[in-house]
C-alpha atoms as a PDB file:
ATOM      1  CA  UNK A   1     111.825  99.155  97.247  1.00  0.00           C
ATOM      2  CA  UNK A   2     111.232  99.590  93.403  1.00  0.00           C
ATOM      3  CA  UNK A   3     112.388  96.152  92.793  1.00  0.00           C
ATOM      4  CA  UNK A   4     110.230  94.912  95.607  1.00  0.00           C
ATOM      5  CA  UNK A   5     107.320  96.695  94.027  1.00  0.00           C
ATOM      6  CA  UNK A   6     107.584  95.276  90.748  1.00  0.00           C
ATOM      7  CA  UNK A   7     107.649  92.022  91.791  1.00  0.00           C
ATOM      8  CA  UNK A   8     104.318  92.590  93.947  1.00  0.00           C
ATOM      9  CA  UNK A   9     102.724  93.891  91.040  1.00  0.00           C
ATOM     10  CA  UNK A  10     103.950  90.627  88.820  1.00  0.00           C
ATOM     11  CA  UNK A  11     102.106  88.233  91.242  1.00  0.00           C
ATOM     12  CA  UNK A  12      98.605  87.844  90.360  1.00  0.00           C
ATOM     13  CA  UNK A  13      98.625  90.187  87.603  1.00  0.00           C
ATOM     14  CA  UNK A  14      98.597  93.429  90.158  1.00  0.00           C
ATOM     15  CA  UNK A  15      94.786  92.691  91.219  1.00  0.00           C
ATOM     16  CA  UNK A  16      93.805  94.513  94.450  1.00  0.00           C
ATOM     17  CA  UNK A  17      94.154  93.040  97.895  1.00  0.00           C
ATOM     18  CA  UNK A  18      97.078  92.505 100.396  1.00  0.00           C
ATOM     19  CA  UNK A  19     100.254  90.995  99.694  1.00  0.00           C
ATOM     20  CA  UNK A  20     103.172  89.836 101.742  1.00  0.00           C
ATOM     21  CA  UNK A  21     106.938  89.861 100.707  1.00  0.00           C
ATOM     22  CA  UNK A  22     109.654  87.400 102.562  1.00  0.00           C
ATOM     23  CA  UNK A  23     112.304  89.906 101.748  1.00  0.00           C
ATOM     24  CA  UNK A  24     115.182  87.523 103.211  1.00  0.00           C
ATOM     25  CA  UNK A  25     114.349  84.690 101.317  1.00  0.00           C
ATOM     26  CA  UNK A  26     112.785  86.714  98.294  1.00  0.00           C
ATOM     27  CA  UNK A  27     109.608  84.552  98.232  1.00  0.00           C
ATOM     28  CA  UNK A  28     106.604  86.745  97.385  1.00  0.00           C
ATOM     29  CA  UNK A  29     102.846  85.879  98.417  1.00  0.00           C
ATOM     30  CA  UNK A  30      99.308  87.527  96.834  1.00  0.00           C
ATOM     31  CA  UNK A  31      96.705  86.915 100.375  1.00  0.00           C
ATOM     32  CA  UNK A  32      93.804  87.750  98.848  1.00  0.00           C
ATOM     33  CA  UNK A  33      90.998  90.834  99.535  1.00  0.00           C
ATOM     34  CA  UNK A  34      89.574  89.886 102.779  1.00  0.00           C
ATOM     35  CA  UNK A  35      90.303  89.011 106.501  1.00  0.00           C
ATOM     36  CA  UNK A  36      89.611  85.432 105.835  1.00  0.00           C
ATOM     37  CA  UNK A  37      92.000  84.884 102.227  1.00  0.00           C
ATOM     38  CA  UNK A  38      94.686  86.351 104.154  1.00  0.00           C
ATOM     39  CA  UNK A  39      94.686  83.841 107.358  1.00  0.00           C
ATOM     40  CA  UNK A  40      94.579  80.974 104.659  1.00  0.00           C
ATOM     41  CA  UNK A  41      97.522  82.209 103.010  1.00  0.00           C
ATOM     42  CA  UNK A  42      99.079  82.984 106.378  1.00  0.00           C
ATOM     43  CA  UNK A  43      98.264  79.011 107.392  1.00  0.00           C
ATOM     44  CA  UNK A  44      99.361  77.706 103.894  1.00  0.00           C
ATOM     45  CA  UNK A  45     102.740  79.199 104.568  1.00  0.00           C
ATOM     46  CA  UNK A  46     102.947  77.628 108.077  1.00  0.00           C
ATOM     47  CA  UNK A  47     102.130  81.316 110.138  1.00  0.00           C
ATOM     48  CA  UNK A  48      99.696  80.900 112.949  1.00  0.00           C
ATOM     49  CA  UNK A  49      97.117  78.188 113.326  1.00  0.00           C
ATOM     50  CA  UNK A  50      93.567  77.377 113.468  1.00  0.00           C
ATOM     51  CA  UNK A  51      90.846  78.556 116.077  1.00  0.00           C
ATOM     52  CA  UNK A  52      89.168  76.145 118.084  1.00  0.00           C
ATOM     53  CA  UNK A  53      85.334  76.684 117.881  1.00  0.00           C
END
């Protein structure tokens, strides 16, 4: 968990908001600080999909 930690706090120079680790594959994500930054990430990264109006 440390290690996992200090590579959360490497991405994006530590700013607040939510991150999101891919502890299998070691691939670490920064999402953003709202609702909306974190569904783009979550797209970008091929999770879930758009809404239909």
């Amino acid at each position: 968990m440390k290690e996992l930690a200090a590579k959360l706090q490497q991405i994006n120079d530590g700013k607040p908001g939510y991150y999101l680790a891919d502890i299998a594959d070691k691939k670490y994500y920064y999402c953003g600080e709202n609702l909306e930054d974190i569904r783009v990430k979550l797209r970008e990264i091929g999770i879930g999909k758009l809404e239909p109006h």
